[in-house]
C-alpha atoms as a PDB file:
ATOM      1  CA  UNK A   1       0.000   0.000   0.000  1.00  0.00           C
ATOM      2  CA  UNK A   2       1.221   3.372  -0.669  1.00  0.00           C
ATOM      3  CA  UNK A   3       1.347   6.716   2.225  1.00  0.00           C
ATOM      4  CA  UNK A   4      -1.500   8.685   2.358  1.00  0.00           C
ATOM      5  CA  UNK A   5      -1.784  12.169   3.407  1.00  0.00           C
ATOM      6  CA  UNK A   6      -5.787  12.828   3.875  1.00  0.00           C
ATOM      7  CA  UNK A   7      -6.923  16.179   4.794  1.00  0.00           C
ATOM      8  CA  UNK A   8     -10.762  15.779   6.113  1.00  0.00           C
ATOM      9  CA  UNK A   9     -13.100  19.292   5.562  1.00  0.00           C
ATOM     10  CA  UNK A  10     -15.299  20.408   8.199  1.00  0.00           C
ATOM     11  CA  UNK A  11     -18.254  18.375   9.106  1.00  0.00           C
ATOM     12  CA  UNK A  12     -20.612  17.104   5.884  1.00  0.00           C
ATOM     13  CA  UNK A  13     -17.558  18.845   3.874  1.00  0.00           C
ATOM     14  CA  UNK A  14     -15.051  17.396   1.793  1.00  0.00           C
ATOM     15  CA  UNK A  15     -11.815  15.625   1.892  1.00  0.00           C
ATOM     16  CA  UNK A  16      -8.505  15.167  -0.275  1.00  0.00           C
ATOM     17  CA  UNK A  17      -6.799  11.846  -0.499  1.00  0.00           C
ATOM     18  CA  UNK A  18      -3.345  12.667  -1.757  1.00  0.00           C
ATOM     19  CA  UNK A  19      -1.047   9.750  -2.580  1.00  0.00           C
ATOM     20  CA  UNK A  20       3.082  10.220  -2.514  1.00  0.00           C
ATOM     21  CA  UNK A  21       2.817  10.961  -6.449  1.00  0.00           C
ATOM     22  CA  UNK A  22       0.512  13.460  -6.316  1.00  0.00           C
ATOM     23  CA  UNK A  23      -2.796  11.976  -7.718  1.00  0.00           C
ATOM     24  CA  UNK A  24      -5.758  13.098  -5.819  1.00  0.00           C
ATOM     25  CA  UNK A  25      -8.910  11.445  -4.884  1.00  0.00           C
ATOM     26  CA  UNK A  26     -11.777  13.556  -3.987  1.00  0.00           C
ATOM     27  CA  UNK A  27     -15.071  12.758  -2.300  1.00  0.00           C
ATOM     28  CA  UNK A  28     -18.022  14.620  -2.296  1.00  0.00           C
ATOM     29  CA  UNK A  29     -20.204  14.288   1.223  1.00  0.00           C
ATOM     30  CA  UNK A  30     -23.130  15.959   2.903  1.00  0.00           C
ATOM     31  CA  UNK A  31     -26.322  17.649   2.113  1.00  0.00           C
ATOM     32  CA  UNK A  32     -27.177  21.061   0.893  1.00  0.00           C
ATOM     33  CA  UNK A  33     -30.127  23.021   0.495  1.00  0.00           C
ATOM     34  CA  UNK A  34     -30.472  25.672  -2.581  1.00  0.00           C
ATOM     35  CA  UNK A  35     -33.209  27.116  -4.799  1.00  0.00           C
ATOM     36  CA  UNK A  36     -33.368  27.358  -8.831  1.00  0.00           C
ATOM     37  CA  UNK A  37     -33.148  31.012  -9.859  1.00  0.00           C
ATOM     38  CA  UNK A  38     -35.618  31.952 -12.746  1.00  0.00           C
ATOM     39  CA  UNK A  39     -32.705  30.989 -15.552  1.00  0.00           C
ATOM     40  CA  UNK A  40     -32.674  27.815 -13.920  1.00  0.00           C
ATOM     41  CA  UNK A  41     -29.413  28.080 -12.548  1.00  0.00           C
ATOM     42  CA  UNK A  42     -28.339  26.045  -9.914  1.00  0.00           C
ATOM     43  CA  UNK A  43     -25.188  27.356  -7.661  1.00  0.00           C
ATOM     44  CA  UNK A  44     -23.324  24.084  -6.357  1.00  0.00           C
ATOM     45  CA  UNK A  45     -21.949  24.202  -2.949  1.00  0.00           C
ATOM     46  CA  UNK A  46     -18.220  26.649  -2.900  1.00  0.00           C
ATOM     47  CA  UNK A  47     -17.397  22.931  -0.981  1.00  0.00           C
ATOM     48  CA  UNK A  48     -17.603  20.769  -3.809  1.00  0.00           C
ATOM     49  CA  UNK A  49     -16.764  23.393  -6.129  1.00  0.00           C
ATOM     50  CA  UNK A  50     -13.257  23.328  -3.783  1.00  0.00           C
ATOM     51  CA  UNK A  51     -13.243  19.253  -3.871  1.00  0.00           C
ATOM     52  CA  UNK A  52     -13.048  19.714  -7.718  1.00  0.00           C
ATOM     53  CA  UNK A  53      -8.948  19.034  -9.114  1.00  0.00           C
ATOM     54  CA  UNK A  54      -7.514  21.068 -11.446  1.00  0.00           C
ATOM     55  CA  UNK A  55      -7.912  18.015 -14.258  1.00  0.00           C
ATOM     56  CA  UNK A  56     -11.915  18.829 -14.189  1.00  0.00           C
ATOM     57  CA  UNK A  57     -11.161  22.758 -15.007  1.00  0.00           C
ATOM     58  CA  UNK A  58     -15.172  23.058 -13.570  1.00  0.00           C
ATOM     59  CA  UNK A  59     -16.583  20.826 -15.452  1.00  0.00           C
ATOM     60  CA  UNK A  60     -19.198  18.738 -14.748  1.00  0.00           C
ATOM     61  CA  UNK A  61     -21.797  16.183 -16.538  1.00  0.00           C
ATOM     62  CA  UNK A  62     -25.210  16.184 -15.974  1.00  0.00           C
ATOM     63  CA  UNK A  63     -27.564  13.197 -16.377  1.00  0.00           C
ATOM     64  CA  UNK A  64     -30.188  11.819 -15.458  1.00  0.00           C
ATOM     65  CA  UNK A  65     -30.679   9.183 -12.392  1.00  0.00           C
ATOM     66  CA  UNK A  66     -32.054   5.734 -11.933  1.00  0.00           C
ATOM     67  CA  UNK A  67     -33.847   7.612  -9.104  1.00  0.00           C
ATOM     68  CA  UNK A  68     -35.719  10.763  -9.872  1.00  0.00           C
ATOM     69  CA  UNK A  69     -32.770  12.249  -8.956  1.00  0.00           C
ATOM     70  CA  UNK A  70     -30.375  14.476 -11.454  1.00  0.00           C
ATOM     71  CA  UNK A  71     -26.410  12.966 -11.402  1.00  0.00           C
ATOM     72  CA  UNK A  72     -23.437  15.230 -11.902  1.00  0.00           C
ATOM     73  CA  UNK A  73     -20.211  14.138 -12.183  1.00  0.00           C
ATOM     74  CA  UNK A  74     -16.808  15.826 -12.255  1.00  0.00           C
ATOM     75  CA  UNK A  75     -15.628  14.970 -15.835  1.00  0.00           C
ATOM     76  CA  UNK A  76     -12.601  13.345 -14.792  1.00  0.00           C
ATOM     77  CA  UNK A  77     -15.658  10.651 -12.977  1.00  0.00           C
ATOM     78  CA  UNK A  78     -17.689  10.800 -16.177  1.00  0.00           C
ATOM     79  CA  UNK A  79     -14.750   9.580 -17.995  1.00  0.00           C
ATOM     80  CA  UNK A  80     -14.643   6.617 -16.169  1.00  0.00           C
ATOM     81  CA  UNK A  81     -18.469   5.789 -16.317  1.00  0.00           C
ATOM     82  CA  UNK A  82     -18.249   6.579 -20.232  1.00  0.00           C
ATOM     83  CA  UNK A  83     -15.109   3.667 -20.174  1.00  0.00           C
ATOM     84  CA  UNK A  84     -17.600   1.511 -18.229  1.00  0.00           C
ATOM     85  CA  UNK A  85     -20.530   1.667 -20.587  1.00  0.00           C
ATOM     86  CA  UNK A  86     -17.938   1.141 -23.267  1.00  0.00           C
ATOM     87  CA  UNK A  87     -17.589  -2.160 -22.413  1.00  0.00           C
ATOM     88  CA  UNK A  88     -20.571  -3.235 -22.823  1.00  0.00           C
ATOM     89  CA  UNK A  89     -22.108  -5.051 -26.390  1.00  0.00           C
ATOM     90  CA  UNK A  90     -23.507  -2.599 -29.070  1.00  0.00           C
ATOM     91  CA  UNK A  91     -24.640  -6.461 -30.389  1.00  0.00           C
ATOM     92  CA  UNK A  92     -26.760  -6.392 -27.220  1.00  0.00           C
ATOM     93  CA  UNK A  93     -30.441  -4.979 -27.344  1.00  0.00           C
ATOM     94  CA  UNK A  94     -30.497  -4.747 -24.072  1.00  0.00           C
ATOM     95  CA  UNK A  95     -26.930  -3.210 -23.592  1.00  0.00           C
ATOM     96  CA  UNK A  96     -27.592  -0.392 -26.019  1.00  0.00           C
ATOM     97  CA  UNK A  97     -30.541   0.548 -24.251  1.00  0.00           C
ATOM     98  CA  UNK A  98     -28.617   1.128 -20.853  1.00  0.00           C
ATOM     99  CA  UNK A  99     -25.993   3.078 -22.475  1.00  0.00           C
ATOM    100  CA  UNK A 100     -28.642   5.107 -24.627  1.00  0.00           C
ATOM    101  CA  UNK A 101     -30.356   5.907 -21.031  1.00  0.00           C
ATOM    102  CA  UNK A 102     -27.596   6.765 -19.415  1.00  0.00           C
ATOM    103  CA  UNK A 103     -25.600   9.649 -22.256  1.00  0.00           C
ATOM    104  CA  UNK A 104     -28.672  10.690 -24.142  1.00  0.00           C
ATOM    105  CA  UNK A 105     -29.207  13.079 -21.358  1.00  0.00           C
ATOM    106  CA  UNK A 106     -25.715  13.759 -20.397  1.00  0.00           C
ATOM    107  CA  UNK A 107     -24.630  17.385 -20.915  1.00  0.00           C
ATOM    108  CA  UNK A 108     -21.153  18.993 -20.180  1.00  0.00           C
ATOM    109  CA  UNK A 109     -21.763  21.753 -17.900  1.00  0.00           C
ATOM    110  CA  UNK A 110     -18.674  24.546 -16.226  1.00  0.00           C
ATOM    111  CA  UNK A 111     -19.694  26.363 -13.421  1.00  0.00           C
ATOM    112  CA  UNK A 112     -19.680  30.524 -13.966  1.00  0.00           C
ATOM    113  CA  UNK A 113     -17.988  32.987 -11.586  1.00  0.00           C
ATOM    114  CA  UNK A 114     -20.811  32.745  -9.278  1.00  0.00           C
ATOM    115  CA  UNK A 115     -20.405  29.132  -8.833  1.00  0.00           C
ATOM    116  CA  UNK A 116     -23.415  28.131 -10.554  1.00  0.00           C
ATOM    117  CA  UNK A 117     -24.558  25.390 -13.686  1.00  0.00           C
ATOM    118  CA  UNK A 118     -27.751  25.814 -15.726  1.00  0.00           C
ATOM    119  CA  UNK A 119     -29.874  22.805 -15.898  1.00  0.00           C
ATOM    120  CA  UNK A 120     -31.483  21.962 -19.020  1.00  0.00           C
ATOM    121  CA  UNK A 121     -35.421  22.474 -18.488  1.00  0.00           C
ATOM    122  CA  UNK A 122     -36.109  18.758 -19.745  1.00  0.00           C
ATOM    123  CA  UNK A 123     -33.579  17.553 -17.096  1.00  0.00           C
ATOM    124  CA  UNK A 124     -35.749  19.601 -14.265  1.00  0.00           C
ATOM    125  CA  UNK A 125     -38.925  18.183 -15.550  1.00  0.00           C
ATOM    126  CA  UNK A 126     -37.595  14.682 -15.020  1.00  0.00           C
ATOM    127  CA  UNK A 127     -36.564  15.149 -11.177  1.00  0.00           C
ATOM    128  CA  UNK A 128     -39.560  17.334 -10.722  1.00  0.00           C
ATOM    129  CA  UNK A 129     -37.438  20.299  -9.537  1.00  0.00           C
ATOM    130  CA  UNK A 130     -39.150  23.330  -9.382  1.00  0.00           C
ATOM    131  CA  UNK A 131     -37.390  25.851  -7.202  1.00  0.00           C
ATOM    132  CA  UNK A 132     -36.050  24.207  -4.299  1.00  0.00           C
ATOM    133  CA  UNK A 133     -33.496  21.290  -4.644  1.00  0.00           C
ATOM    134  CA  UNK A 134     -30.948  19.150  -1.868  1.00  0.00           C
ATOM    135  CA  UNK A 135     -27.800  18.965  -3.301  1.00  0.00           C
ATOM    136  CA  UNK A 136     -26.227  15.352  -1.723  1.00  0.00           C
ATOM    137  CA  UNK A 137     -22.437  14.445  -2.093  1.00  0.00           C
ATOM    138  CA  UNK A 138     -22.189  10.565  -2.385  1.00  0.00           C
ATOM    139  CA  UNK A 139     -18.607  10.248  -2.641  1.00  0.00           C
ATOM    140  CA  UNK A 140     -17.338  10.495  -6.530  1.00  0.00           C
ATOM    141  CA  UNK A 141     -20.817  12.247  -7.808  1.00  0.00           C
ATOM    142  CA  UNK A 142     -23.143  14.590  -6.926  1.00  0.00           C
ATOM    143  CA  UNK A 143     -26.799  13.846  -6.664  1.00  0.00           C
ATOM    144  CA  UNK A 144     -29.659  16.636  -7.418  1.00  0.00           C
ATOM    145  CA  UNK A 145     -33.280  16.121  -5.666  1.00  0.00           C
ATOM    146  CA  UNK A 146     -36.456  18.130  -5.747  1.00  0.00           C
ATOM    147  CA  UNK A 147     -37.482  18.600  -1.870  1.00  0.00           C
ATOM    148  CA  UNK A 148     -40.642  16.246  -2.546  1.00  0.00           C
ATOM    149  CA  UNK A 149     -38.354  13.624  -4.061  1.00  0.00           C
ATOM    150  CA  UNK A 150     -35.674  13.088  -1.205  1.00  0.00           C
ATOM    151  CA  UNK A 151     -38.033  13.459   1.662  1.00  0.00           C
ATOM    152  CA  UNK A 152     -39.830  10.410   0.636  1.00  0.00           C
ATOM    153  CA  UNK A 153     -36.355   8.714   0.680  1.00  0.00           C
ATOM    154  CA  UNK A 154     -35.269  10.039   3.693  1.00  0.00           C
ATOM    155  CA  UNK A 155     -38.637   8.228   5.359  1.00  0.00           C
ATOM    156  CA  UNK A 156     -36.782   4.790   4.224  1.00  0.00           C
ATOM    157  CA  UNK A 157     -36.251   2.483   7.136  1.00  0.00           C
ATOM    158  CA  UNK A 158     -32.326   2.314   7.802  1.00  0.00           C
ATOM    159  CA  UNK A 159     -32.801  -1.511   9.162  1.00  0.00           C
ATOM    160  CA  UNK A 160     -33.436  -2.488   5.680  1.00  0.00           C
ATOM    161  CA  UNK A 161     -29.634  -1.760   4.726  1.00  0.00           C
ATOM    162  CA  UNK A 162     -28.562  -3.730   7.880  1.00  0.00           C
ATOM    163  CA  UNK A 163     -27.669  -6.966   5.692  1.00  0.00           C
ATOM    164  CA  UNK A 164     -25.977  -4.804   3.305  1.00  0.00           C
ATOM    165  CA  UNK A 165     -24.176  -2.570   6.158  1.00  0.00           C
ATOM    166  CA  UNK A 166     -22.925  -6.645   7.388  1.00  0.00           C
ATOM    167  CA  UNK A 167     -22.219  -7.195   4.178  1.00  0.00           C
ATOM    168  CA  UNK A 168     -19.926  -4.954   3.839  1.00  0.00           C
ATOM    169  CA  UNK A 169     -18.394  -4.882   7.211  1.00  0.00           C
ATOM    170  CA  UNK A 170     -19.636  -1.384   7.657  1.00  0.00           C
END
């Protein structure tokens, strides 16, 4: 294993995983409240804007979700899921569908000055975000939620991910 230096933001911010050579790891945590303005511009937390490397030059992807639930990735991330999806059959019915879900909707997106990305009006109407929207970091991606959306997720019983938690040896 190589030597770490890790240097942890404050609480539900972010952290930097440097190894020896230099690469960095980032990880986006914690939720954030914001509201649309009437351009439909979304600013993303100065947090993960800060988690972002200099590779990603503010650059996100947008998608949509499995979830009703917007995705964006750093593009350094995206690159990854693209090479992932690459693997997959174009002989496959079934395979081209997936991949034609998941980058028909995907849209490069760079944050302005202000720190904030305009969402494309059909990716709003999909998650159902009006105005308000949580903003969640789950670790290499950030997830986008209308209020009404998350809130019925947030009822979800935590004992069902107790096998999983074991599972994992969380």
């Amino acid at each position: 294993m190589g030597k770490y230096i890790i240097i942890v933001g404050e609480c539900g911010g972010l952290s930097h995983k440097y190894t020896m050579d230099e690469k960095i790891k980032i990880s986006f945590t914690g939720e954030y409240y914001n509201t649309l303005d009437s351009k439909n511009r979304l600013s993303i937390p100065a947090k993960f804007r800060k988690a972002l490397n200099p590779i990603n030059d503010r650059t996100f992807v947008l998608t949509r979700g499995f979830d009703r639930c917007l995705l964006l990735y750093p593009v350094n991330e995206w690159n990854k899921v693209e090479e992932q999806l690459s693997f997959l059959s174009s002989m496959k019915g079934r395979h081209r569908d997936f991949v034609r879900s998941i980058v028909r909707y995907a849209t490069y997106l760079q944050y302005d000055s202000q720190g904030r990305i305009l969402i494309p009006e059909n990716l709003c109407n999909f998650a159902g975000i009006n105005k308000e929207v949580a903003v969640i970091g789950v670790i290499k991606k950030i997830e986008l939620w209308s209020l009404d959306e998350i809130s019925g997720k947030s009822q979800d019983d935590l004992s069902e991910f107790e096998d999983l938690a074991d599972e994992i040896n969380f």
